[in-house]
PDB file of N, CA and C in Angstrom:
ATOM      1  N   UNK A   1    -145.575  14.773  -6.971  1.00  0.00           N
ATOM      2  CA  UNK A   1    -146.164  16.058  -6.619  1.00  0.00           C
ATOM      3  C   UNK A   1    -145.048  17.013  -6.195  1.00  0.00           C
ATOM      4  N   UNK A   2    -144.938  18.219  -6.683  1.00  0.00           N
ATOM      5  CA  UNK A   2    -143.827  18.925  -6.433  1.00  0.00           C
ATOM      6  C   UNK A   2    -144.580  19.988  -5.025  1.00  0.00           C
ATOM      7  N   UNK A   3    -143.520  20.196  -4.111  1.00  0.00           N
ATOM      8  CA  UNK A   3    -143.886  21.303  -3.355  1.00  0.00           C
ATOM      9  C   UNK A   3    -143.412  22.287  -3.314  1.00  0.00           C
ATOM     10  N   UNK A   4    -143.711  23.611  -3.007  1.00  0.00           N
ATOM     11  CA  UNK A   4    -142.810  24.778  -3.472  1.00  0.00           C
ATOM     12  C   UNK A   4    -142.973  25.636  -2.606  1.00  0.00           C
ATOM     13  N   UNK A   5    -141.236  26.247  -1.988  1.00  0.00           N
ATOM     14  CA  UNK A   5    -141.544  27.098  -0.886  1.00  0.00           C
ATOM     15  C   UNK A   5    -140.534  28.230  -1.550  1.00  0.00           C
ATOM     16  N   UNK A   6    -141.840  29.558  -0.841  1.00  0.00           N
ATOM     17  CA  UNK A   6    -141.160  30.895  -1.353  1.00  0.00           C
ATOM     18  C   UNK A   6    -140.136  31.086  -0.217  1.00  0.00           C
ATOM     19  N   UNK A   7    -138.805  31.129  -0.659  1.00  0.00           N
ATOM     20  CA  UNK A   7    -137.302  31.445   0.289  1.00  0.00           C
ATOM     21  C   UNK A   7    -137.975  33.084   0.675  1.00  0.00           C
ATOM     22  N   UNK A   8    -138.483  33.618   1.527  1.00  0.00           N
ATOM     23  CA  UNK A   8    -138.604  35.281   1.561  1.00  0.00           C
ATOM     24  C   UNK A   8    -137.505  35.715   3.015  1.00  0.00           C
ATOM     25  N   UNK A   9    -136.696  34.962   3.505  1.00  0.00           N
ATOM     26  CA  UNK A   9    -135.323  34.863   3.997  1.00  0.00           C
ATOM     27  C   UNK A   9    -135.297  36.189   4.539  1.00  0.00           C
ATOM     28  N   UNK A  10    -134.880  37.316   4.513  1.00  0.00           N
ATOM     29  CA  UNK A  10    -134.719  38.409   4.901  1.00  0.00           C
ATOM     30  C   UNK A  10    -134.845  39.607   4.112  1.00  0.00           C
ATOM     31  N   UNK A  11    -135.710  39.000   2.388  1.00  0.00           N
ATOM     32  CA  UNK A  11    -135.588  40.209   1.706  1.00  0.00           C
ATOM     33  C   UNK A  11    -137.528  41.307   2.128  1.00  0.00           C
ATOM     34  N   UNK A  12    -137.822  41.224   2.823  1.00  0.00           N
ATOM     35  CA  UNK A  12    -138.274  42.198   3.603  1.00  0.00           C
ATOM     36  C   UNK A  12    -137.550  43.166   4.454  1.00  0.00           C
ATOM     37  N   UNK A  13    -136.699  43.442   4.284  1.00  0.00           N
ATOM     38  CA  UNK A  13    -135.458  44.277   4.763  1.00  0.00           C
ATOM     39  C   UNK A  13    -135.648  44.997   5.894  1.00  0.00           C
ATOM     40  N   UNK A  14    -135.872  44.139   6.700  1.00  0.00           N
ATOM     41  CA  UNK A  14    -136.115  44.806   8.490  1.00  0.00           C
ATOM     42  C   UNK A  14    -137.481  45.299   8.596  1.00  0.00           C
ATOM     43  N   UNK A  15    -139.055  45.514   7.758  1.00  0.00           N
ATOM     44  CA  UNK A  15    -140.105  46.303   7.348  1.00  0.00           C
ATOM     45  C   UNK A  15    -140.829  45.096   7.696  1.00  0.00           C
ATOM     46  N   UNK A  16    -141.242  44.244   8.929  1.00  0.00           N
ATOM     47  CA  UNK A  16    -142.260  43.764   9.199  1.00  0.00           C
ATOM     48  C   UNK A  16    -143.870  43.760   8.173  1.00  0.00           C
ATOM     49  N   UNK A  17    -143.969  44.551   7.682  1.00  0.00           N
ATOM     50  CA  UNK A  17    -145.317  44.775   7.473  1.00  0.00           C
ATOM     51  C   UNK A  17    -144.829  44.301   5.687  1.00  0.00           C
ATOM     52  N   UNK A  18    -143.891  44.564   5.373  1.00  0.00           N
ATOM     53  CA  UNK A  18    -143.199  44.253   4.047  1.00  0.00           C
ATOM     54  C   UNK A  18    -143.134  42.637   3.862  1.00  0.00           C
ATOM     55  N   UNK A  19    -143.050  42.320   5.215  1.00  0.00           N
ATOM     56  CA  UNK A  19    -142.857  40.776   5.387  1.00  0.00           C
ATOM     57  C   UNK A  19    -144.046  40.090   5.549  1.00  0.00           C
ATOM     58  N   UNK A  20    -144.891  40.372   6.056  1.00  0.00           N
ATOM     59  CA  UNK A  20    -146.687  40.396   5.926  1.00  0.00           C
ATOM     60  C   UNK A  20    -146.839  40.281   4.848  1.00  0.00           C
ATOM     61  N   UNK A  21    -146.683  41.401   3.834  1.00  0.00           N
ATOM     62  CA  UNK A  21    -146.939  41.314   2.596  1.00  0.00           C
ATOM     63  C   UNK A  21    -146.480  40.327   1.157  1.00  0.00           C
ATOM     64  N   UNK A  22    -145.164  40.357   1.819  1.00  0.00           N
ATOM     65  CA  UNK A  22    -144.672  39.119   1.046  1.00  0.00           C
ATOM     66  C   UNK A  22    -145.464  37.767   1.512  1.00  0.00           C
ATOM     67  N   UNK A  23    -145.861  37.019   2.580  1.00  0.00           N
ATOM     68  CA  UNK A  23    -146.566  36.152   2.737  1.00  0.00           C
ATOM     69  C   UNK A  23    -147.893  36.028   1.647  1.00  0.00           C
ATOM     70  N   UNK A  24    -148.395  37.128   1.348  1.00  0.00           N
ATOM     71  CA  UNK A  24    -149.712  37.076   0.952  1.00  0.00           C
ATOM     72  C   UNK A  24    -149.249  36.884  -0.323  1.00  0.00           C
ATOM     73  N   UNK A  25    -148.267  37.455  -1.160  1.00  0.00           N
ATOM     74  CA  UNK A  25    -147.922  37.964  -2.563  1.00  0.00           C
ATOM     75  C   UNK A  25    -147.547  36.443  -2.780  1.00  0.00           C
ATOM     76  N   UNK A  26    -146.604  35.521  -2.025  1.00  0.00           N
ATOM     77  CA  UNK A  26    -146.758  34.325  -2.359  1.00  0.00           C
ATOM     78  C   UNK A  26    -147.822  33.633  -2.206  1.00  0.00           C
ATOM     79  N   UNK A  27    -148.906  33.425  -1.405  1.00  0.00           N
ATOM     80  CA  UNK A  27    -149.856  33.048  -1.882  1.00  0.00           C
ATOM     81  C   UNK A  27    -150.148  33.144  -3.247  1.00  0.00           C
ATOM     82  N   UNK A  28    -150.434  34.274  -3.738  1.00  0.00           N
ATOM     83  CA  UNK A  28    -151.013  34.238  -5.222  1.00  0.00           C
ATOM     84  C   UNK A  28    -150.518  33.795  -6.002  1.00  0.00           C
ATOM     85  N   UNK A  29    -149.073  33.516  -5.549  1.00  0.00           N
ATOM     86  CA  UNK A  29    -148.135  32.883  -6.525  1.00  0.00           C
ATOM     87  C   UNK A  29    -148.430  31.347  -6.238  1.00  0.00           C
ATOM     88  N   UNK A  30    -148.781  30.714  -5.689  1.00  0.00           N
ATOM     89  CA  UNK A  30    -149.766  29.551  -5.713  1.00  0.00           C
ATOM     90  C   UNK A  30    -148.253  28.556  -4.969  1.00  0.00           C
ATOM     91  N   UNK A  31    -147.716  28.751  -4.215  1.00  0.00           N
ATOM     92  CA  UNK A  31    -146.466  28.249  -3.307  1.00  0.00           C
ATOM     93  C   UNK A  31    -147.158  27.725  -2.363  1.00  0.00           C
ATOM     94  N   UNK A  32    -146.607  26.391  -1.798  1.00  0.00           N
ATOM     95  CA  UNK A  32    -147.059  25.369  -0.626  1.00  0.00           C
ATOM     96  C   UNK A  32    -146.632  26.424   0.812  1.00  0.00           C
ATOM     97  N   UNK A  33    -145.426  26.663   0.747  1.00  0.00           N
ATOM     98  CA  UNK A  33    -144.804  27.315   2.374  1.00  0.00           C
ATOM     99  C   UNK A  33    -143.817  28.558   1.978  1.00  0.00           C
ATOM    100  N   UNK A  34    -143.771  28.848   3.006  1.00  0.00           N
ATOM    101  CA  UNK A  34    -143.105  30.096   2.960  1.00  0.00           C
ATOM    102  C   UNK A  34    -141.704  30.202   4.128  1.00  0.00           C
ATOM    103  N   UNK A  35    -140.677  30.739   3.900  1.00  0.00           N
ATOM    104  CA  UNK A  35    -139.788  30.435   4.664  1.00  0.00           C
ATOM    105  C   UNK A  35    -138.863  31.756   5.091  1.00  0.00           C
ATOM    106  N   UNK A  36    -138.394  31.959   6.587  1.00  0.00           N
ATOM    107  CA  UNK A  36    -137.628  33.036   6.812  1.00  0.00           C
ATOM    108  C   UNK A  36    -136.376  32.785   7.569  1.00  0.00           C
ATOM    109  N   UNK A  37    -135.474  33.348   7.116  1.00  0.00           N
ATOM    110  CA  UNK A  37    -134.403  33.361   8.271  1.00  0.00           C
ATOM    111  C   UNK A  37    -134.142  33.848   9.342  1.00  0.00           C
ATOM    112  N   UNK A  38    -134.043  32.850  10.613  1.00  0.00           N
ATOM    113  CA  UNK A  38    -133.793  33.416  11.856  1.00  0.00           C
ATOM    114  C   UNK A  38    -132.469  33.842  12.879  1.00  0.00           C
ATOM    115  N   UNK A  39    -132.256  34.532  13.397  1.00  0.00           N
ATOM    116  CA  UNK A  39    -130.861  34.929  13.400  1.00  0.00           C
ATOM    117  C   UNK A  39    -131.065  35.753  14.978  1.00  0.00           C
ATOM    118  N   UNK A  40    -129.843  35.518  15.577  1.00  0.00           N
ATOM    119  CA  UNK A  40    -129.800  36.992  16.809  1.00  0.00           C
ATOM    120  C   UNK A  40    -128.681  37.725  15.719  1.00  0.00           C
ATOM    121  N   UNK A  41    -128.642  38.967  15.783  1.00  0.00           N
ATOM    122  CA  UNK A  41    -127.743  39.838  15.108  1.00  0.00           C
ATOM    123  C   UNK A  41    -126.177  39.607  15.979  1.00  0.00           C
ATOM    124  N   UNK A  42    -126.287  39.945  16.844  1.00  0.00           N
ATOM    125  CA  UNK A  42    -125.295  39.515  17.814  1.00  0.00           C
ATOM    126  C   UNK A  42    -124.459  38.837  17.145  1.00  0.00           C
ATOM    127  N   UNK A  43    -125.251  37.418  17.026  1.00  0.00           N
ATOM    128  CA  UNK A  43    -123.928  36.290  16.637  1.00  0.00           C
ATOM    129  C   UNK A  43    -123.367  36.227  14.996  1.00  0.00           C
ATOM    130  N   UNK A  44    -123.919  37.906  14.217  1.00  0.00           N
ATOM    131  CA  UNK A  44    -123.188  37.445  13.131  1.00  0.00           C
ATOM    132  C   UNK A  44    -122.439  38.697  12.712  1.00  0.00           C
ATOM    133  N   UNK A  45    -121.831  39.804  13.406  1.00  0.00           N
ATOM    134  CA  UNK A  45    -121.258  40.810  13.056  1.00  0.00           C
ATOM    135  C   UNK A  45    -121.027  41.367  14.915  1.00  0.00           C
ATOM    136  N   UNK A  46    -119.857  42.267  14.656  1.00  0.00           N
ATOM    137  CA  UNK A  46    -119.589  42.723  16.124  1.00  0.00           C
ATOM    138  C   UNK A  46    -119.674  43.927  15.486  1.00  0.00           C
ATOM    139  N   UNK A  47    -119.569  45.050  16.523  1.00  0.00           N
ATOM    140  CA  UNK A  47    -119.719  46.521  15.962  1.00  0.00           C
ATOM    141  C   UNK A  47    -118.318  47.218  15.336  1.00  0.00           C
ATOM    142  N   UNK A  48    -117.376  46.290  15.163  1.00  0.00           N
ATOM    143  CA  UNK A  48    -115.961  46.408  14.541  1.00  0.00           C
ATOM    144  C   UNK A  48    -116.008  45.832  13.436  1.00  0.00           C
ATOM    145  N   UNK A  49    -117.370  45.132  12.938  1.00  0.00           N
ATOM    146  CA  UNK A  49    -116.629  44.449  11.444  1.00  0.00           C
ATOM    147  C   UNK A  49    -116.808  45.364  10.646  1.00  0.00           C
ATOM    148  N   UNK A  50    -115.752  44.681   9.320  1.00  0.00           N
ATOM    149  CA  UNK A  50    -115.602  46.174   8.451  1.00  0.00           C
ATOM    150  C   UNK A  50    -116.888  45.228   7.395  1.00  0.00           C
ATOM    151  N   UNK A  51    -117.336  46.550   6.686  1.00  0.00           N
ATOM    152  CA  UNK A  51    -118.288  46.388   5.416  1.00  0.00           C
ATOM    153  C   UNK A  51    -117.589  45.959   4.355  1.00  0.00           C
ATOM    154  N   UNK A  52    -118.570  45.040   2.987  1.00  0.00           N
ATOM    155  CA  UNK A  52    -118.000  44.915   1.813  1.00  0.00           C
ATOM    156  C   UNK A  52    -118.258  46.238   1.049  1.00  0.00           C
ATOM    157  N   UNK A  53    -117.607  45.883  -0.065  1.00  0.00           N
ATOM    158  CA  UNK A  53    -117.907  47.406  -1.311  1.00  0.00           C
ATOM    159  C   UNK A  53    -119.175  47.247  -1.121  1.00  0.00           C
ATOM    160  N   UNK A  54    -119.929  46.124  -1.824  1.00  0.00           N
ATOM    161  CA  UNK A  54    -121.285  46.845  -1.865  1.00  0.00           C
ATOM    162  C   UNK A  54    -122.332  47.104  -0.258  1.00  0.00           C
ATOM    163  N   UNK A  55    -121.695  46.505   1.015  1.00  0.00           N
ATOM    164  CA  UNK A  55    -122.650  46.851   2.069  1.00  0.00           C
ATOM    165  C   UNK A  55    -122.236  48.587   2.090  1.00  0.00           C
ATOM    166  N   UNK A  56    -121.207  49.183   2.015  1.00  0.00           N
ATOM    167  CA  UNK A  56    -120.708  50.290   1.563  1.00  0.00           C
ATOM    168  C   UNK A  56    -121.499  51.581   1.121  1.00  0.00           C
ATOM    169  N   UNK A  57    -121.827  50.867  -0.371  1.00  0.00           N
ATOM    170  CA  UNK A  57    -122.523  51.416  -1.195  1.00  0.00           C
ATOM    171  C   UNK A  57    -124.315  51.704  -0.688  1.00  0.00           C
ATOM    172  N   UNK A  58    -124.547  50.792   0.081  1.00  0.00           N
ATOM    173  CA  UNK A  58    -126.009  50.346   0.112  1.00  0.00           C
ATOM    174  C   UNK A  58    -126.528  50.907   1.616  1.00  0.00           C
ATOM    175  N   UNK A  59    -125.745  51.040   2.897  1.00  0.00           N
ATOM    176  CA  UNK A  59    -125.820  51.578   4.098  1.00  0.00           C
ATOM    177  C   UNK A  59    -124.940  52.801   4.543  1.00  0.00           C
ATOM    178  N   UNK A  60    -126.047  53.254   5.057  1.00  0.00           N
ATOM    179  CA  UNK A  60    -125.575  54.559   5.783  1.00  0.00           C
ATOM    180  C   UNK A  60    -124.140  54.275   6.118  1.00  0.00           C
ATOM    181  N   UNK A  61    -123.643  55.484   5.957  1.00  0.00           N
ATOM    182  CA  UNK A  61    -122.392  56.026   6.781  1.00  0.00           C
ATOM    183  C   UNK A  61    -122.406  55.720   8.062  1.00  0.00           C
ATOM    184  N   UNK A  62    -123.239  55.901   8.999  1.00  0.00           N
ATOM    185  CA  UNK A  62    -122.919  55.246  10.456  1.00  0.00           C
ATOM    186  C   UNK A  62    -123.026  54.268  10.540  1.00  0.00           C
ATOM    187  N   UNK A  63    -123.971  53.608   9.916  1.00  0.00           N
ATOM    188  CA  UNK A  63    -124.385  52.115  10.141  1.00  0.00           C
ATOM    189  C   UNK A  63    -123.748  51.320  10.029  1.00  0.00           C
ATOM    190  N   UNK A  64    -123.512  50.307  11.216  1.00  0.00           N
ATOM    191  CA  UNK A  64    -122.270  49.312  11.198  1.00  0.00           C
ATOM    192  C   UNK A  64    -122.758  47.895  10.744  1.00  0.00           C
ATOM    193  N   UNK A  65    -122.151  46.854  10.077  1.00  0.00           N
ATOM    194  CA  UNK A  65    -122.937  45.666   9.909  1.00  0.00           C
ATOM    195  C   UNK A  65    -124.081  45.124  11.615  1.00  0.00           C
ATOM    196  N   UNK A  66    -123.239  45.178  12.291  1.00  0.00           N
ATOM    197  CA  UNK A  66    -123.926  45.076  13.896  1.00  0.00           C
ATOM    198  C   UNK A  66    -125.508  45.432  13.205  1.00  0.00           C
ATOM    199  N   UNK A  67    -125.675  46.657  13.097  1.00  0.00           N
ATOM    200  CA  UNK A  67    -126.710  47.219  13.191  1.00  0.00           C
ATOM    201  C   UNK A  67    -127.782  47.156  11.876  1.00  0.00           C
ATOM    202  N   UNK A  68    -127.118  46.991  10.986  1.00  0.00           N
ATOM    203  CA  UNK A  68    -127.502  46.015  10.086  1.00  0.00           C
ATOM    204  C   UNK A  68    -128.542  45.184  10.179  1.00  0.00           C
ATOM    205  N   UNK A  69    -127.832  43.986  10.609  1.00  0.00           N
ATOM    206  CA  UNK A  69    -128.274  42.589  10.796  1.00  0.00           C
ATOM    207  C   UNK A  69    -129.502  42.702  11.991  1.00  0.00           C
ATOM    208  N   UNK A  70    -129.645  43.846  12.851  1.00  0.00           N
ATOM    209  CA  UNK A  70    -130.504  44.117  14.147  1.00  0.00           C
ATOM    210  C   UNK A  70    -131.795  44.502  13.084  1.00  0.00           C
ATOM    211  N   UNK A  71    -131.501  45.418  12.350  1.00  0.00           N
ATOM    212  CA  UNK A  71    -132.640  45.646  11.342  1.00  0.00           C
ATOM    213  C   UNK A  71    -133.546  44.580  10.843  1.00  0.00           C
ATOM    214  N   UNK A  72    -133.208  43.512  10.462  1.00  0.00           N
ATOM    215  CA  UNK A  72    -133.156  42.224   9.591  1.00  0.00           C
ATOM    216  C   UNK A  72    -133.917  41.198  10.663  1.00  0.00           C
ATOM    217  N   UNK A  73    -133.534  41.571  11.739  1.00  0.00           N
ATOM    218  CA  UNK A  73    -133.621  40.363  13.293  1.00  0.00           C
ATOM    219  C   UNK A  73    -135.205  40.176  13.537  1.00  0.00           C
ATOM    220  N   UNK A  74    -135.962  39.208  13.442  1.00  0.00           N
ATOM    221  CA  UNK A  74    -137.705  38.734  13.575  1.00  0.00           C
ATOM    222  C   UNK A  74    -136.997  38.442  15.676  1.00  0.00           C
ATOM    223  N   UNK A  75    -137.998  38.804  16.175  1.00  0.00           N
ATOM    224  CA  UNK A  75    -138.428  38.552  17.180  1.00  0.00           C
ATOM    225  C   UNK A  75    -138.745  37.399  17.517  1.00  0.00           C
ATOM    226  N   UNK A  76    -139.415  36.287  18.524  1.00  0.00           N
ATOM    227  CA  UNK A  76    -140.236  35.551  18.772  1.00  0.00           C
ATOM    228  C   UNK A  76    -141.887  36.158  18.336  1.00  0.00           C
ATOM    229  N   UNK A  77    -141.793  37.082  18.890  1.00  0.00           N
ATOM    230  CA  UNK A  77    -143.174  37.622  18.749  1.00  0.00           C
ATOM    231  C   UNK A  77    -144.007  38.018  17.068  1.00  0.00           C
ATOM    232  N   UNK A  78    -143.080  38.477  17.088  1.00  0.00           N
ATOM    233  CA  UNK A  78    -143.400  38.128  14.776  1.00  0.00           C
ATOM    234  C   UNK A  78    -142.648  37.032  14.373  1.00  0.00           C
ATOM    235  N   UNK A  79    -141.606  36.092  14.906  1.00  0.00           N
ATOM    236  CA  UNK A  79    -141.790  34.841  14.266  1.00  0.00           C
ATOM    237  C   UNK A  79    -143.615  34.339  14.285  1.00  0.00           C
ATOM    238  N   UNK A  80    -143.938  34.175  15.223  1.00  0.00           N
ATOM    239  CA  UNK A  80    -145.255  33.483  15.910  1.00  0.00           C
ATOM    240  C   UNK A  80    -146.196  34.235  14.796  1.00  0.00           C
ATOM    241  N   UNK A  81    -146.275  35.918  14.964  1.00  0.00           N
ATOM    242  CA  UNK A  81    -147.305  36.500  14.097  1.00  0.00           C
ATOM    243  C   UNK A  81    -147.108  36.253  12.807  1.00  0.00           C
ATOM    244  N   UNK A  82    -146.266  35.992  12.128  1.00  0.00           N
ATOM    245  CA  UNK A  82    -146.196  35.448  11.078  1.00  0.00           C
ATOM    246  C   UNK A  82    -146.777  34.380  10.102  1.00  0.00           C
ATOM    247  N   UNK A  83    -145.897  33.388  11.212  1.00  0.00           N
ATOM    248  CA  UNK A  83    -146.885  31.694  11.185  1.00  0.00           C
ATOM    249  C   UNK A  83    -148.434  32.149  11.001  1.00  0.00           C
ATOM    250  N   UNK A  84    -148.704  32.962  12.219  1.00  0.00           N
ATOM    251  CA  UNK A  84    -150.207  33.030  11.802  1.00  0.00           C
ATOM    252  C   UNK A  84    -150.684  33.334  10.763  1.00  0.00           C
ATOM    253  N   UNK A  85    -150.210  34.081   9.744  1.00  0.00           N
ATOM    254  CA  UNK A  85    -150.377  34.883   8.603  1.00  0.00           C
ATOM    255  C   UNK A  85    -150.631  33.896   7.471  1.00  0.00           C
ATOM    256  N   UNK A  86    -149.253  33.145   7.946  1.00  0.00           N
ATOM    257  CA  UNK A  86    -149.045  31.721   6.629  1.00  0.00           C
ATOM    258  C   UNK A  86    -150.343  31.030   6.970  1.00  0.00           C
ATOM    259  N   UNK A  87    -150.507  30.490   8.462  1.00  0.00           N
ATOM    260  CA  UNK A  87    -151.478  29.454   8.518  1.00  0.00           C
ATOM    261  C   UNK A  87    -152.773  29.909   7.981  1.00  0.00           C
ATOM    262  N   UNK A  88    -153.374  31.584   8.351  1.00  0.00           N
ATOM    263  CA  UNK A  88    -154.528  32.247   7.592  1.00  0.00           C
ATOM    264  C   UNK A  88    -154.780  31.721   6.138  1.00  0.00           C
ATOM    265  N   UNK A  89    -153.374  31.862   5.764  1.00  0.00           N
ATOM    266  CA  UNK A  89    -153.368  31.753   4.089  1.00  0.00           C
ATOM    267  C   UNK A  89    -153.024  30.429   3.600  1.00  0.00           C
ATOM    268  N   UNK A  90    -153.284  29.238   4.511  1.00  0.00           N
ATOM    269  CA  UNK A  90    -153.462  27.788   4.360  1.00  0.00           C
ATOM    270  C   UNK A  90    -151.480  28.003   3.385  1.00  0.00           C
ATOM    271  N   UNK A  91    -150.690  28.633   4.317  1.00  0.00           N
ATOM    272  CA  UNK A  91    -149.813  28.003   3.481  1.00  0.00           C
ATOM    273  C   UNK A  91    -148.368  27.660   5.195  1.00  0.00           C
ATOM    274  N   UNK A  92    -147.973  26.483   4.948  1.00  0.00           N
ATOM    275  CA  UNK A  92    -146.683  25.711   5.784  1.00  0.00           C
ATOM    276  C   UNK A  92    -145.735  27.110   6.149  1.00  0.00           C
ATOM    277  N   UNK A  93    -145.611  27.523   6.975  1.00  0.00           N
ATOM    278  CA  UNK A  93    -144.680  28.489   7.691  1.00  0.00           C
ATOM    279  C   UNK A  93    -143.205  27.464   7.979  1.00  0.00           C
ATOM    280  N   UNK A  94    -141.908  28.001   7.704  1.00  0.00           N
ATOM    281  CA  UNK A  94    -140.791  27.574   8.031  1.00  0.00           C
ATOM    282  C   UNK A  94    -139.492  28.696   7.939  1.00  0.00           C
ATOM    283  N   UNK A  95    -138.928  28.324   8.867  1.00  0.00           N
ATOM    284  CA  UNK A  95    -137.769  29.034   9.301  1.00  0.00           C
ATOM    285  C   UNK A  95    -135.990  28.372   9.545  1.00  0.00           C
ATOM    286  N   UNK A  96    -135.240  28.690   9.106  1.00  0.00           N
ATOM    287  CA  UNK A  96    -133.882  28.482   9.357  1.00  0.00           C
ATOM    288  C   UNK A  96    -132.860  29.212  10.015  1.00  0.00           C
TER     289      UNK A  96
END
């Protein structure tokens, strides 16, 4: 029996409600679990790191990776609301 989990990792791009939505959109896609990455922003950019070409290309002029990754950052409180979302939709919630 194969099981199949949608990676939706951080491409909800900081848009909570985007990330809601992706839960459901895998559902229909008929996927066992669903999975996100968890992170403090903190521990993966300081407000001195420099950008690649393409973070460059893709973020504001002020925006520092720091602030970035804060965009990207789930809470406890929407980790949890989340799960609920998956469990609504009878599908395995998981996080890394």
């Amino acid at each position: 029996m194969t099981y199949v989990i949608a990676e939706i990792g951080i491409n909800f791009d900081g848009k909570f409600e985007r990330a809601k939505k992706l839960i459901k959109l895998a559902k229909l896609c008929g996927v066992d679990a669903v999975k996100f990455q968890v992170f403090k922003a903190r521990t993966l950019a300081r407000e001195d790191s420099k950008k690649t070409i393409d973070q460059k290309k893709t973020l504001k002029k002020k925006d520092n990776l720091s602030k970035m990754w804060k965009k990207m950052e789930l809470n406890e409180k929407q980790i949890h609301f989340l799960s609920l979302i998956a469990k609504k939709n009878n599908l395995d919630f998981l996080c890394s």
